[in-house]
C-alpha atoms as a PDB file:
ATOM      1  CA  UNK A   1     106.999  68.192 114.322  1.00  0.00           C
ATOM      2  CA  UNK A   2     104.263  70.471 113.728  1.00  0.00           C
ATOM      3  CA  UNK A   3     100.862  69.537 112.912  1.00  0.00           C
ATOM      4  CA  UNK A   4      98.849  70.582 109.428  1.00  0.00           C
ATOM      5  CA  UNK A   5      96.381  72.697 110.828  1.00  0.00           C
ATOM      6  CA  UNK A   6      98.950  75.108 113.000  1.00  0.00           C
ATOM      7  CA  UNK A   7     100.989  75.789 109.755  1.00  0.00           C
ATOM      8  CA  UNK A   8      99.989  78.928 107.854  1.00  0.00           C
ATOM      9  CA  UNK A   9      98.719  78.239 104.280  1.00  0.00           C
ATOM     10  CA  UNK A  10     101.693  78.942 101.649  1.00  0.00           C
ATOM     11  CA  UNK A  11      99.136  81.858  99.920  1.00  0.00           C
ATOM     12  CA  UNK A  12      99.908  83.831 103.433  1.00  0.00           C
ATOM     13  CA  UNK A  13     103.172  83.583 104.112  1.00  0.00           C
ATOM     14  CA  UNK A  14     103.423  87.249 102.251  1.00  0.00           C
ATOM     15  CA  UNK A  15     100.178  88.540 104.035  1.00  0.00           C
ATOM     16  CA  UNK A  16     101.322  88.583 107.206  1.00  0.00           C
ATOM     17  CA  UNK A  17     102.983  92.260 107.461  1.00  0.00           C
ATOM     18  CA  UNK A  18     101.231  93.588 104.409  1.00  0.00           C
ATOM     19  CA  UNK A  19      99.316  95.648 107.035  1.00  0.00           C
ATOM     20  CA  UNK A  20     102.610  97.380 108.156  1.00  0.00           C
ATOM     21  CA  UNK A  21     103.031  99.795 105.772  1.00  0.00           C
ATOM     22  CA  UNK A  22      99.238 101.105 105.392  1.00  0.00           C
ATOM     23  CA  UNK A  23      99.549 101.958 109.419  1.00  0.00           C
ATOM     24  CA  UNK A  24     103.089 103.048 109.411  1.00  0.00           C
ATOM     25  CA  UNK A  25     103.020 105.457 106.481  1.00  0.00           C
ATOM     26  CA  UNK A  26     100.041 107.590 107.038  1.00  0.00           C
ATOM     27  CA  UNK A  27     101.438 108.985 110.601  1.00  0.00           C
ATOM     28  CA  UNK A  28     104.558 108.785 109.740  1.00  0.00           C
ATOM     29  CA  UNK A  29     104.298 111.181 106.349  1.00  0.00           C
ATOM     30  CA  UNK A  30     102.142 113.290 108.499  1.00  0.00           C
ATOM     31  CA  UNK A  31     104.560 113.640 110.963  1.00  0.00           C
ATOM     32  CA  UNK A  32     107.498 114.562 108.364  1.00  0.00           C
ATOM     33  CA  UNK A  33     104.787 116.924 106.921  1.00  0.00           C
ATOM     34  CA  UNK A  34     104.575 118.519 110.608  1.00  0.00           C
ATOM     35  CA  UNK A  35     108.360 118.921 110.931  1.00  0.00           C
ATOM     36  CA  UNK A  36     109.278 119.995 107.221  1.00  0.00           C
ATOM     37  CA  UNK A  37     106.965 122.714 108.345  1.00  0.00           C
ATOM     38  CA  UNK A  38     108.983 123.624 111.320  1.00  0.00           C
ATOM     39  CA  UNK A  39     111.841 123.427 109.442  1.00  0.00           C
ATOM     40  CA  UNK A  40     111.379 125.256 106.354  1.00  0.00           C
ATOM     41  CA  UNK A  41     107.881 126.706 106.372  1.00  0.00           C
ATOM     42  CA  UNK A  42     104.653 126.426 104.214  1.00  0.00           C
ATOM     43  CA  UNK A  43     106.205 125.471 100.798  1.00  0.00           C
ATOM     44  CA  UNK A  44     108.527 122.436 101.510  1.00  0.00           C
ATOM     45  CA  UNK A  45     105.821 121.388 103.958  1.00  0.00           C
ATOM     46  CA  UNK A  46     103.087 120.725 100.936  1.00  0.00           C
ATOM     47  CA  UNK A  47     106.344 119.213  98.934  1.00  0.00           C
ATOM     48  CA  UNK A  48     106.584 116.901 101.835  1.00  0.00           C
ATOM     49  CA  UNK A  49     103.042 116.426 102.196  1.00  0.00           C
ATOM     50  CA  UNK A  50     102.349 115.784  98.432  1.00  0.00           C
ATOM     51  CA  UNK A  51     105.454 113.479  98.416  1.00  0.00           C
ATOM     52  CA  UNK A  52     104.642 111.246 101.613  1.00  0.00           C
ATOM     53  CA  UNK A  53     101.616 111.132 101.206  1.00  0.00           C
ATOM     54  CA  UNK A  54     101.738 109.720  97.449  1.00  0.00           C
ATOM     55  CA  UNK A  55     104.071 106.727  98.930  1.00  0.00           C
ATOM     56  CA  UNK A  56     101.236 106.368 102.026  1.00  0.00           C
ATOM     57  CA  UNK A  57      98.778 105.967  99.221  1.00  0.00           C
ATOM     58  CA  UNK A  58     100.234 103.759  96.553  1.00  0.00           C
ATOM     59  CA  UNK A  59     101.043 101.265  99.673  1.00  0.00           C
ATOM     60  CA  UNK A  60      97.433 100.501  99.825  1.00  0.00           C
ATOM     61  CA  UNK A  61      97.693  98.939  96.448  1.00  0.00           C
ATOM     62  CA  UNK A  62      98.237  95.607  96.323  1.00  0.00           C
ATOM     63  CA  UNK A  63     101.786  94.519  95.631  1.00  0.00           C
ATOM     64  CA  UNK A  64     101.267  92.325  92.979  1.00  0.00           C
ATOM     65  CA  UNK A  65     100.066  95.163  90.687  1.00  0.00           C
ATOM     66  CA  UNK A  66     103.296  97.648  91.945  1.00  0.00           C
ATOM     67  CA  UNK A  67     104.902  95.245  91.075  1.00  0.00           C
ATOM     68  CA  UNK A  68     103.591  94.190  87.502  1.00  0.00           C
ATOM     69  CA  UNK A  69     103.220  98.407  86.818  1.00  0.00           C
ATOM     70  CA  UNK A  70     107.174  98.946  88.196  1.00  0.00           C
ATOM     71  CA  UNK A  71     108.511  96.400  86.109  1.00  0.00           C
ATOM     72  CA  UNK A  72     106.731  97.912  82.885  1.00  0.00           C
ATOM     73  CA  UNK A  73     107.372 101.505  83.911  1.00  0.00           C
ATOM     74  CA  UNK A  74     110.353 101.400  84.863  1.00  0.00           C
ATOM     75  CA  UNK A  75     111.668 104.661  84.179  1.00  0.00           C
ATOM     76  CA  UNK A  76     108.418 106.201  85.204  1.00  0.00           C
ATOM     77  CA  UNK A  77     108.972 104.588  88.735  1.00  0.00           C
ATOM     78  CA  UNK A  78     112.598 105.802  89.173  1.00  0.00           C
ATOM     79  CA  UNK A  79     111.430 109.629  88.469  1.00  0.00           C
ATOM     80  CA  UNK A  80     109.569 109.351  91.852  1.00  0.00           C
ATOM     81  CA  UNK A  81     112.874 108.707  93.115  1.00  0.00           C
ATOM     82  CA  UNK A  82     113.565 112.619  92.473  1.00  0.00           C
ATOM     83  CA  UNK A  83     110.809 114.204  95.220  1.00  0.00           C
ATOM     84  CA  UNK A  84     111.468 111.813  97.680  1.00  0.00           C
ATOM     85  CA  UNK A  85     114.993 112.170  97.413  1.00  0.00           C
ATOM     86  CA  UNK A  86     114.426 116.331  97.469  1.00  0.00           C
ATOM     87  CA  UNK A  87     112.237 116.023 100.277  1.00  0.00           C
ATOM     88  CA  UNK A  88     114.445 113.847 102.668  1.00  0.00           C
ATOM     89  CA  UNK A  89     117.535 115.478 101.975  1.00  0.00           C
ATOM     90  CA  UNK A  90     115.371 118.895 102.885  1.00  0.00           C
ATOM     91  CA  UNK A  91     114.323 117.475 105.846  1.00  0.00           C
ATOM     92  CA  UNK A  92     117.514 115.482 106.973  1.00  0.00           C
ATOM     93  CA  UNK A  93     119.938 118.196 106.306  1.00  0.00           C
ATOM     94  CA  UNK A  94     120.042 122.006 106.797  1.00  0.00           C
ATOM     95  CA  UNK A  95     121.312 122.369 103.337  1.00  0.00           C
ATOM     96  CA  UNK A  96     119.645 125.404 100.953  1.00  0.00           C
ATOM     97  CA  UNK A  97     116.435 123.465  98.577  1.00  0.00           C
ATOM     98  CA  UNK A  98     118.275 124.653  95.975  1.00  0.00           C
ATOM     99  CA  UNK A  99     121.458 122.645  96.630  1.00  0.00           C
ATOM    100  CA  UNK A 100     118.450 119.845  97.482  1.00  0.00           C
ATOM    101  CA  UNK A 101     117.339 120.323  94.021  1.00  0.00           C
ATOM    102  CA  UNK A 102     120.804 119.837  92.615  1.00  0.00           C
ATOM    103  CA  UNK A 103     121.400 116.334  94.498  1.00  0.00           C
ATOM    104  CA  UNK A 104     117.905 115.412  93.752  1.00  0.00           C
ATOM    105  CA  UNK A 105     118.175 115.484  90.167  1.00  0.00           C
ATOM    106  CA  UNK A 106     121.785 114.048  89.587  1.00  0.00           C
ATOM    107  CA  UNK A 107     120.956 111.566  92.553  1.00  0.00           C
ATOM    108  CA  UNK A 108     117.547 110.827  90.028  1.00  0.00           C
ATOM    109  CA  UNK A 109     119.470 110.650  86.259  1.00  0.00           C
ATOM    110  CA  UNK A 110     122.288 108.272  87.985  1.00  0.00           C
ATOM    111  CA  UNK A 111     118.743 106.212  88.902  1.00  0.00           C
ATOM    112  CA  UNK A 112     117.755 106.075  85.752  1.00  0.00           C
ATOM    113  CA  UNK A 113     120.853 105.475  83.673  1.00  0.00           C
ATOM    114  CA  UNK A 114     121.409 102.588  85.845  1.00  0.00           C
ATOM    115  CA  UNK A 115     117.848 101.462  85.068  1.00  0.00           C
ATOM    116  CA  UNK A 116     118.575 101.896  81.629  1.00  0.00           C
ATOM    117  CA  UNK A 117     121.590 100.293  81.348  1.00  0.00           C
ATOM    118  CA  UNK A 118     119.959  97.115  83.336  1.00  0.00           C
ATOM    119  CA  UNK A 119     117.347  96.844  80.769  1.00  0.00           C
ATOM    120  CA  UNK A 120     120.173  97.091  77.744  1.00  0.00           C
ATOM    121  CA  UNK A 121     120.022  93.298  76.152  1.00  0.00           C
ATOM    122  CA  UNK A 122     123.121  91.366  76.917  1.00  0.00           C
ATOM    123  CA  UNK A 123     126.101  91.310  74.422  1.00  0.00           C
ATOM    124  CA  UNK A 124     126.280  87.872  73.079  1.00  0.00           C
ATOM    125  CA  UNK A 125     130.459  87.084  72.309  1.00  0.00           C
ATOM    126  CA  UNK A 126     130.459  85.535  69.033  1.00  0.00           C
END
């Protein structure tokens, strides 16, 4: 059995790997920024940048307030669905950014209409 004082208090059992995203992300959208320029030049690469380095950003908020903000914006949080879905598929695939685009915003208004129709009230049989 283990003792009291080895046990981690029950207000940081979430702390523990909140510190994994603030030193993952930076790099990381830097490096995607790095190879989106390689890829397909100047443009895409500030798409990327802008896009990457928005998520790097907002992960240094704390997650209670994403959370509380997400859950009364919730459309407004699925449009950021559409860049980052743009900008991986860009840099994933070798398919045109128009054709990106396309996916993007169909892959972005299925998003939403299933956020809408989660946030329809339930009908009551009578």
């Amino acid at each position: 059995m283990a003792d009291r004082e080895d046990a981690a208090p029950p207000s940081a059992a979430g702390r523990s790997l909140r510190w994994l995203p603030r030193v993952i992300l930076p790099p990381v959208a830097v490096l995607i920024t790095i190879g989106m320029y390689d890829k397909r030049g100047v443009v895409m690469a500030v798409i990327a940048a802008i896009t990457y380095g928005t998520l790097a950003a907002i992960s240094w908020l704390p997650p209670e307030r994403l959370t509380r903000w997400s859950r009364a914006h919730p459309v407004i949080d699925g449009l950021f669905f559409a860049p980052l879905l743009f900008a991986g598929l860009a840099y994933l695939t070798s398919l045109s950014p128009a054709i990106c685009l396309v996916i993007a915003a169909i892959g972005t208004v299925l998003l939403l209409g299933i956020i809408w129709w989660r946030r329809q009230p339930a009908k009551r049989s009578e």
